[in-house]
Protein backbone atom coordinates (compact mmCIF):
# COMPACT_ATOMS: atom_id res chain seq x y z
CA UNK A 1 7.99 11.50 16.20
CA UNK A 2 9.82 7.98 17.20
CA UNK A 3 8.25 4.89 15.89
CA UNK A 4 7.59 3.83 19.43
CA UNK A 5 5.34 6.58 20.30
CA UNK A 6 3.89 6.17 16.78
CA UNK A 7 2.82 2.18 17.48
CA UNK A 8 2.15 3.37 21.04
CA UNK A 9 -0.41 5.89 19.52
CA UNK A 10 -1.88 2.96 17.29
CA UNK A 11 -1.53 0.60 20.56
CA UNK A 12 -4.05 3.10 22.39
CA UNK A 13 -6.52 3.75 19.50
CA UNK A 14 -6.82 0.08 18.91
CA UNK A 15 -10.17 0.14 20.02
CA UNK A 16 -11.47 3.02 17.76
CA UNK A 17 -11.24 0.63 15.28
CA UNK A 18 -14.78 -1.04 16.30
CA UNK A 19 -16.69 1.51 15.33
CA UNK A 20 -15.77 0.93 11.82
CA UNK A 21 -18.48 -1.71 10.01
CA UNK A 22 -19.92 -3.00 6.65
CA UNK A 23 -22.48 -1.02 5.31
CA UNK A 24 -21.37 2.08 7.03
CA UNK A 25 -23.00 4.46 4.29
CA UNK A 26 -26.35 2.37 3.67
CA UNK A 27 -28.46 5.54 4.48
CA UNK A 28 -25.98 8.39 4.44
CA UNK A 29 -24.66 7.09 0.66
CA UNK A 30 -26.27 4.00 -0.38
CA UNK A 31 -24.39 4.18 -3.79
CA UNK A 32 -20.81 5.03 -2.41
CA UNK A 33 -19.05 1.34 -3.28
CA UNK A 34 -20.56 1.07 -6.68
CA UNK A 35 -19.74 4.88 -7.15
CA UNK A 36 -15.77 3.56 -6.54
CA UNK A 37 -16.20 0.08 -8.21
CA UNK A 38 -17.41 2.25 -11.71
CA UNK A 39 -14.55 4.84 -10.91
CA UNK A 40 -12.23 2.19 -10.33
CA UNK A 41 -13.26 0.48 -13.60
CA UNK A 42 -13.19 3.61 -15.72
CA UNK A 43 -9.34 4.21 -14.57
CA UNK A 44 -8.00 0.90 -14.98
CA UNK A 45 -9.31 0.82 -18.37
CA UNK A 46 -7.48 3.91 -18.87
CA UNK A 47 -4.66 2.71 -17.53
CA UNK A 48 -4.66 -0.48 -15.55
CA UNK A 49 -1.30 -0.02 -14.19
CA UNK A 50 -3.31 2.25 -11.99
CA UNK A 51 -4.81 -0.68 -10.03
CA UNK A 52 -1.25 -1.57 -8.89
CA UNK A 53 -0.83 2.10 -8.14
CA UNK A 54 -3.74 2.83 -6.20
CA UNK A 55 -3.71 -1.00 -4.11
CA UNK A 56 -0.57 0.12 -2.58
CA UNK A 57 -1.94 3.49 -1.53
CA UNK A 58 -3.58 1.61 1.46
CA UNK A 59 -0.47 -0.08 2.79
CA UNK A 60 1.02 3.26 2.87
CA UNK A 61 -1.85 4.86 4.61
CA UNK A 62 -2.68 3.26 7.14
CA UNK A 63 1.35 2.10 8.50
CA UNK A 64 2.09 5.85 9.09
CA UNK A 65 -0.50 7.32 11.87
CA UNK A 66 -3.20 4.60 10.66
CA UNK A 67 -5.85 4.72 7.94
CA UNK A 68 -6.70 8.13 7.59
CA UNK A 69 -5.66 9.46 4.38
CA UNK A 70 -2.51 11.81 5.61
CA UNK A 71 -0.72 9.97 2.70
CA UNK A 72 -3.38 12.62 -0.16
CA UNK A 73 -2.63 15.85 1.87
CA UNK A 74 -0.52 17.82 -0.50
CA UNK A 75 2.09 19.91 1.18
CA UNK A 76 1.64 23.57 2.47
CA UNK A 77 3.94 26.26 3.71
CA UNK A 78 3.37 24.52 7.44
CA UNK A 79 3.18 20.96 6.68
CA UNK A 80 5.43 18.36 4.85
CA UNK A 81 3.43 15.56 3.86
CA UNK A 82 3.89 12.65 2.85
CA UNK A 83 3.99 12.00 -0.85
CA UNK A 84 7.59 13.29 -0.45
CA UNK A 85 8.84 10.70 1.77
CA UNK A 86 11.78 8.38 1.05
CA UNK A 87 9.23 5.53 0.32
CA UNK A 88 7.02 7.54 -1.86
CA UNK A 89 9.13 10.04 -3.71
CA UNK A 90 8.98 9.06 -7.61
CA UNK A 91 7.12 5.63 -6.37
CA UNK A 92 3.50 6.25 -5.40
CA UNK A 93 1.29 7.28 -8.16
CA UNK A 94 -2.37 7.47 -9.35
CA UNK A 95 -3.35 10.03 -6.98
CA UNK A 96 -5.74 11.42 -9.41
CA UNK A 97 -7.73 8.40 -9.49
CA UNK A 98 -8.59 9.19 -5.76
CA UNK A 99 -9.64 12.51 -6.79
CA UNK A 100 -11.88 11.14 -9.45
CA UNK A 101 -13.29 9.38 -7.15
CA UNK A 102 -14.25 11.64 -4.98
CA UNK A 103 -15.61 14.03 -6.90
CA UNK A 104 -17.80 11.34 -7.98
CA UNK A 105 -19.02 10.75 -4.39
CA UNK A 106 -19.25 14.29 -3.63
CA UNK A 107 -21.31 14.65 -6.64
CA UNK A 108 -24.20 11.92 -5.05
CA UNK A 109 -23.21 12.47 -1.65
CA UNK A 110 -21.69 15.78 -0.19
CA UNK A 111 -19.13 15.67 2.34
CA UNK A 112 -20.25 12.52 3.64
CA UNK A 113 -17.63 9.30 2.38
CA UNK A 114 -14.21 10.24 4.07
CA UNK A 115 -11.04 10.00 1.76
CA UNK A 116 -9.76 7.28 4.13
CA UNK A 117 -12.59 5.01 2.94
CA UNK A 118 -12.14 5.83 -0.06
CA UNK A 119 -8.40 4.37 -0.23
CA UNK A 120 -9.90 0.96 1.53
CA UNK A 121 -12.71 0.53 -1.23
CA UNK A 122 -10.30 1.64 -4.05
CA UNK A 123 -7.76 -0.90 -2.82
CA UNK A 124 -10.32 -3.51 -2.67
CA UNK A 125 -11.55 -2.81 -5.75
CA UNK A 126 -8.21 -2.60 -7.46
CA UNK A 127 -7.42 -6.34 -6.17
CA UNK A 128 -11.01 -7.91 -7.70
CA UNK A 129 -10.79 -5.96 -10.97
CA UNK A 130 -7.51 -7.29 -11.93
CA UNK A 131 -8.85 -11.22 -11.00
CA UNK A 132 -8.14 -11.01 -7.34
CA UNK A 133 -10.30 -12.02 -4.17
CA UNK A 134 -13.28 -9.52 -3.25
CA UNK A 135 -14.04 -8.87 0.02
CA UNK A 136 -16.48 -6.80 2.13
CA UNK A 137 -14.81 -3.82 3.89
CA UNK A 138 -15.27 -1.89 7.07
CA UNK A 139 -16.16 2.06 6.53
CA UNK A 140 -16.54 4.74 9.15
CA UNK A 141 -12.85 6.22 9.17
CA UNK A 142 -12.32 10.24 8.94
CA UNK A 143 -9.84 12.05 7.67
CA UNK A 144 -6.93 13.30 9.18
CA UNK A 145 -6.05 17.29 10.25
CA UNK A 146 -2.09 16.88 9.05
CA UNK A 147 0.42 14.69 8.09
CA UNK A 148 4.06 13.99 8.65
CA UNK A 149 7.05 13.29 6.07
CA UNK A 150 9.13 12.50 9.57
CA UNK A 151 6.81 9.76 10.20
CA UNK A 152 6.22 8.40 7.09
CA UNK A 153 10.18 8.52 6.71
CA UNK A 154 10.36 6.79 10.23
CA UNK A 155 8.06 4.29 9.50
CA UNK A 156 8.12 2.83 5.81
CA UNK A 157 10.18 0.37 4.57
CA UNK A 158 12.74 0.20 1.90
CA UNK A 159 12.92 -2.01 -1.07
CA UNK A 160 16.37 -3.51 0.50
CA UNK A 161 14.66 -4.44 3.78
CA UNK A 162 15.22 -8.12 4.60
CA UNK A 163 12.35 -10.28 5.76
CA UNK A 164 13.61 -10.25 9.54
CA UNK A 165 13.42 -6.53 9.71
CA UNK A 166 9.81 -6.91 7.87
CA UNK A 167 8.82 -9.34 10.10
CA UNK A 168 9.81 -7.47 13.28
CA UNK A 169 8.15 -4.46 11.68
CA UNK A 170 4.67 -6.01 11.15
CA UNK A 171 4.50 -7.47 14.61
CA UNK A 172 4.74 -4.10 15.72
CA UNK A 173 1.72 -3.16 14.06
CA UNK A 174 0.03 -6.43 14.80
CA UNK A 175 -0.10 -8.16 11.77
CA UNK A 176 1.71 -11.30 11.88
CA UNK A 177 4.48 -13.58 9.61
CA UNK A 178 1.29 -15.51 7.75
CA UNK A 179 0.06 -11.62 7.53
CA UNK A 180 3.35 -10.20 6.38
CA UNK A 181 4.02 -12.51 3.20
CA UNK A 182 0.08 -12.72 2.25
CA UNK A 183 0.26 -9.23 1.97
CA UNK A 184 3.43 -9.09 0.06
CA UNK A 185 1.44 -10.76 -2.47
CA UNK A 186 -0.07 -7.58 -3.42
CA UNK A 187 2.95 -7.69 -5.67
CA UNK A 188 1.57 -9.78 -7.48
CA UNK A 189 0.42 -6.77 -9.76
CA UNK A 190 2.03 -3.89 -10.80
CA UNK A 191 5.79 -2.70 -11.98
CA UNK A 192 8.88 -1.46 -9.63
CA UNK A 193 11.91 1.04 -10.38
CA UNK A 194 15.10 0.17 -11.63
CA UNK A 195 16.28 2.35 -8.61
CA UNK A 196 14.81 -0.17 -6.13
CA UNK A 197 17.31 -3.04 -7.78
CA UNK A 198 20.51 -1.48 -8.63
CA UNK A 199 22.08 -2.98 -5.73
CA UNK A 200 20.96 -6.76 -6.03
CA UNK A 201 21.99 -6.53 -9.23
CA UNK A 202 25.82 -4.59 -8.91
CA UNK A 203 26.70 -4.12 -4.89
CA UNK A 204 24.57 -6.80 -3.25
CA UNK A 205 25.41 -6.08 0.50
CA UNK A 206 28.43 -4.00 -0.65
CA UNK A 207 30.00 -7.42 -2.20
CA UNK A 208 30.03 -5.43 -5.70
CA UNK A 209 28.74 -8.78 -6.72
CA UNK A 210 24.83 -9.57 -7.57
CA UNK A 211 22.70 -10.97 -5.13
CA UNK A 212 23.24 -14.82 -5.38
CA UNK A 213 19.49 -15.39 -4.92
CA UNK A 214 18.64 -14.20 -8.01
CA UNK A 215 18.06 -16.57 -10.83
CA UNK A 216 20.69 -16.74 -13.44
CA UNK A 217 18.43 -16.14 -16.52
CA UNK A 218 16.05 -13.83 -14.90
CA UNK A 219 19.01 -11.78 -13.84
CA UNK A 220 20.59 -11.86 -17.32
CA UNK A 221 17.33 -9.69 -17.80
CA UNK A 222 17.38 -7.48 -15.07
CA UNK A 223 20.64 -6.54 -16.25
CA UNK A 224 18.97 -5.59 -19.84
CA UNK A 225 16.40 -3.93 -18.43
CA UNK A 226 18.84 -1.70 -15.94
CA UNK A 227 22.18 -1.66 -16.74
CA UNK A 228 24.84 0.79 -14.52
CA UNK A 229 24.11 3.62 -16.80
CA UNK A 230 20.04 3.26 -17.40
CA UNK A 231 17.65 6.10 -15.83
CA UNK A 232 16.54 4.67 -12.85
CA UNK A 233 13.23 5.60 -13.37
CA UNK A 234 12.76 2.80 -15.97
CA UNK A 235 10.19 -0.01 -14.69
CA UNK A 236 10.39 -3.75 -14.72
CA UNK A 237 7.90 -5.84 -13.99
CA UNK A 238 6.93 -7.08 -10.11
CA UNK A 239 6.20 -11.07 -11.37
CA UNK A 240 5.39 -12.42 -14.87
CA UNK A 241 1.45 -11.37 -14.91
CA UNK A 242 1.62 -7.94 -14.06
CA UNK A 243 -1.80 -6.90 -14.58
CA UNK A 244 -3.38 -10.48 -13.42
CA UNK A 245 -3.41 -10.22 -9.37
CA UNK A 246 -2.66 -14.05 -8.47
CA UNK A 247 -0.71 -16.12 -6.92
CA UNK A 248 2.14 -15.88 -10.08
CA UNK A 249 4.15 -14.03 -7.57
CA UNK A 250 5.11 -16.60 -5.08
CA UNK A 251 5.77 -19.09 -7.68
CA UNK A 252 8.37 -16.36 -9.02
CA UNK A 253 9.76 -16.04 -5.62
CA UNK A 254 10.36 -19.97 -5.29
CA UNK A 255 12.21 -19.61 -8.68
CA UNK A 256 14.36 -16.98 -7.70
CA UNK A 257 12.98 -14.31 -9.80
CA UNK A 258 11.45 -12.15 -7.12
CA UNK A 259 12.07 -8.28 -8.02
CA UNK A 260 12.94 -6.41 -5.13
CA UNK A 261 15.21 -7.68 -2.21
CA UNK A 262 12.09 -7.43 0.12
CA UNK A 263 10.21 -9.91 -2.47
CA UNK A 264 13.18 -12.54 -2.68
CA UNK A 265 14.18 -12.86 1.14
CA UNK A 266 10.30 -13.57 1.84
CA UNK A 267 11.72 -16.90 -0.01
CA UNK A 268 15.15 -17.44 1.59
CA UNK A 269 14.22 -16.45 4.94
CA UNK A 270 13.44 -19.71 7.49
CA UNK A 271 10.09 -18.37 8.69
CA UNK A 272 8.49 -16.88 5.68
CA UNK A 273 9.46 -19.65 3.26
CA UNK A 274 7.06 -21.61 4.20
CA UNK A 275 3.89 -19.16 3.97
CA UNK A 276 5.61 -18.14 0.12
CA UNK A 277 5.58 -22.47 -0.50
CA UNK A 278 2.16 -22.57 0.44
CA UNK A 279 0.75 -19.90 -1.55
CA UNK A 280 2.69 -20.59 -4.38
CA UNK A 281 0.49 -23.75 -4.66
CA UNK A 282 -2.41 -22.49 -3.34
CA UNK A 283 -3.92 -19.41 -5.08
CA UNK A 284 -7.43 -20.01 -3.21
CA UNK A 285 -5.42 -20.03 0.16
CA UNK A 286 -3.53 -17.25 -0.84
CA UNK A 287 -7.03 -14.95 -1.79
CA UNK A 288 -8.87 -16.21 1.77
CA UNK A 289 -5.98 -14.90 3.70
CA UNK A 290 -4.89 -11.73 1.59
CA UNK A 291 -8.36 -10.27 2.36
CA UNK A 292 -8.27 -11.15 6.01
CA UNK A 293 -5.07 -9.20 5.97
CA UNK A 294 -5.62 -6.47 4.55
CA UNK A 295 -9.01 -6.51 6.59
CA UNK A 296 -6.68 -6.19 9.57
CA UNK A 297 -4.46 -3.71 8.04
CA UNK A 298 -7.41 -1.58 7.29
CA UNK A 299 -8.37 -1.59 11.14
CA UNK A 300 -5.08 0.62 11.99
CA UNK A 301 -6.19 3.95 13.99
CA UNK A 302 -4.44 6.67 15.08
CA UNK A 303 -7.86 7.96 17.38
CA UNK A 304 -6.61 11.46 16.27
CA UNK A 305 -9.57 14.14 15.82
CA UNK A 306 -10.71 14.28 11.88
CA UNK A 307 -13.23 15.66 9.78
CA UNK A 308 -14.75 14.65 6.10
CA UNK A 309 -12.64 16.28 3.57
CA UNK A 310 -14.16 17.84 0.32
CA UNK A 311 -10.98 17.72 -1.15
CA UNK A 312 -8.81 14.85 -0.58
CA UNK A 313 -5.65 16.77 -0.83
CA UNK A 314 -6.12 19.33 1.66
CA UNK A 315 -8.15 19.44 5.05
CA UNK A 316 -11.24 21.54 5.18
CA UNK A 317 -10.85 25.09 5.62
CA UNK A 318 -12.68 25.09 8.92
CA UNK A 319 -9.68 22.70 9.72
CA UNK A 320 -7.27 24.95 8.49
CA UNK A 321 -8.13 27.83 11.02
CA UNK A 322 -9.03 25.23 14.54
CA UNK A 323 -5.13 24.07 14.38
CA UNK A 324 -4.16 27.53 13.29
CA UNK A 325 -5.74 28.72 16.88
CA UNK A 326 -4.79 25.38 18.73
């Protein structure tokens, strides 16, 4: 499926959106947030790079087909989904927290808190626990029938993607420049993959040079870290607090020592420089308009049928045979 038909599919449902609401499970699951917040806690303890992990999950959701949890469904011998994708392959991780935490939920509430949610809480979650903003979320989404490698493929971004392309990209979904490099800033935690820097570092735009934006020091270090021969697995990294989720990032950025190309150009590009200045100085401005971002990012809909899935990785069974006879 093209990307047009995708955002015109996302254009129509915009309105499905409204039904979503705070407080959505106050009768149905009174308990479901502080059911994630204790999962959430328990896994980042764990691990916390699995706050990093999971965060992202939502921006990856919800920009292919909307917020609807396609992005868990493991594949089947009909259906490529999505954790394969270009953007995803040997990137996205922490799935297994999701599962936790739904089998938490299913345990105090059966078949009644949609994976989809799930991903927005988790997200949420993820941000405060690690010293972020907190914010209340809108619930009510279902979960999807299928999912599509093509569209996720079609879709996502890549780690070279310049901030004009970005920028184009989130218009078409809605979300704007100020929303764009505010939620960039979701960087602000986590690590990235050697194989996402190779070429700023050794080919920058086929120059075999490095990219010039880079700061000499910091790139003295990138080198260290992922030299020509290094398994490009190897993480660095995303901004000098890793685990701390604040505004560290964009003061990185202004000092050339942004990670990945689509961190750095936020900084050298005319029309995002100025949001990166401002946050960089500005961590409370920074928190206020993450959250309304990723607010607005959680209202993508694809007004697709669903259901409530008792496993997040595949649909219900039910499911299984309706789009078997459709």
């Amino acid at each position: 499926m093209s990307l047009l038909v995708l955002l015109c599919i996302l254009h129509i449902a915009a309105a499905t959106a409204a039904h979503l609401r705070p407080g959505f499970y106050s009768e149905s699951c009174p308990e479901a947030e502080l059911i994630v917040r204790e999962a959430m806690k328990k896994a980042m303890i764990k691990e916390p790079r699995s706050g990093a992990s999971v965060m992202r999950l939502q921006f990856h959701d919800c920009f292919v087909n909307g917020c609807d949890a396609s992005l868990l469904l493991d594949d089947t011998p009909n259906m490529l989904g999505e954790k394969l994708a270009l953007s995803n392959i040997n990137s996205l991780r922490s799935f297994e927290v999701i599962d936790q935490v739904k089998e938490a939920l299913e345990k105090s509430c059966p078949e009644t808190v949609s994976c989809a949610d799930i991903i927005i809480m988790a997200s949420r979650d993820a941000v405060a626990l690690s010293g972020g903003p907190d914010w209340e979320v809108k619930l009510g989404r279902k979960d999807s029938l299928t999912a599509s490698q093509e569209d996720s493929n079609n879709i996502m971004p890549s780690p070279r993607s310049n901030a004009s392309f970005l920028v184009d990209l989130f218009n078409q979904f809605h979300l704007s420049v100020k929303d764009l490099v505010a939620l960039s800033g979701s960087h602000s935690i986590g690590q990235g993959r050697c194989f996402s820097i190779m070429f700023r570092l050794y080919n920058q735009s086929g120059t075999g040079r490095p990219d010039p934006a880079i700061e000499p020091k910091y790139r003295n270090r990138l080198n260290k870290l992922c030299p020509l021969n290094v398994d490009q697995n190897v993480t660095g990294d995303l901004d000098a607090t890793p685990e701390i989720f604040d505004n560290q990032y964009f003061k990185d950025l202004v000092s050339g020592r942004g990670f990945l190309n689509s961190d750095e150009t936020l900084f050298t590009y005319p029309r995002t420089r100025k949001f990166v200045q401002v946050y960089s100085n500005d961590q409370i401005k920074f928190f206020k308009d993450f959250a309304k971002a990723m607010i607005k990012m959680g209202d993508l809909q694809s007004g697709r049928p669903g259901e409530i899935r008792r496993n997040c990785r595949m649909v219900n069974s039910r499911s299984v045979d309706t789009l078997l006879e459709s």
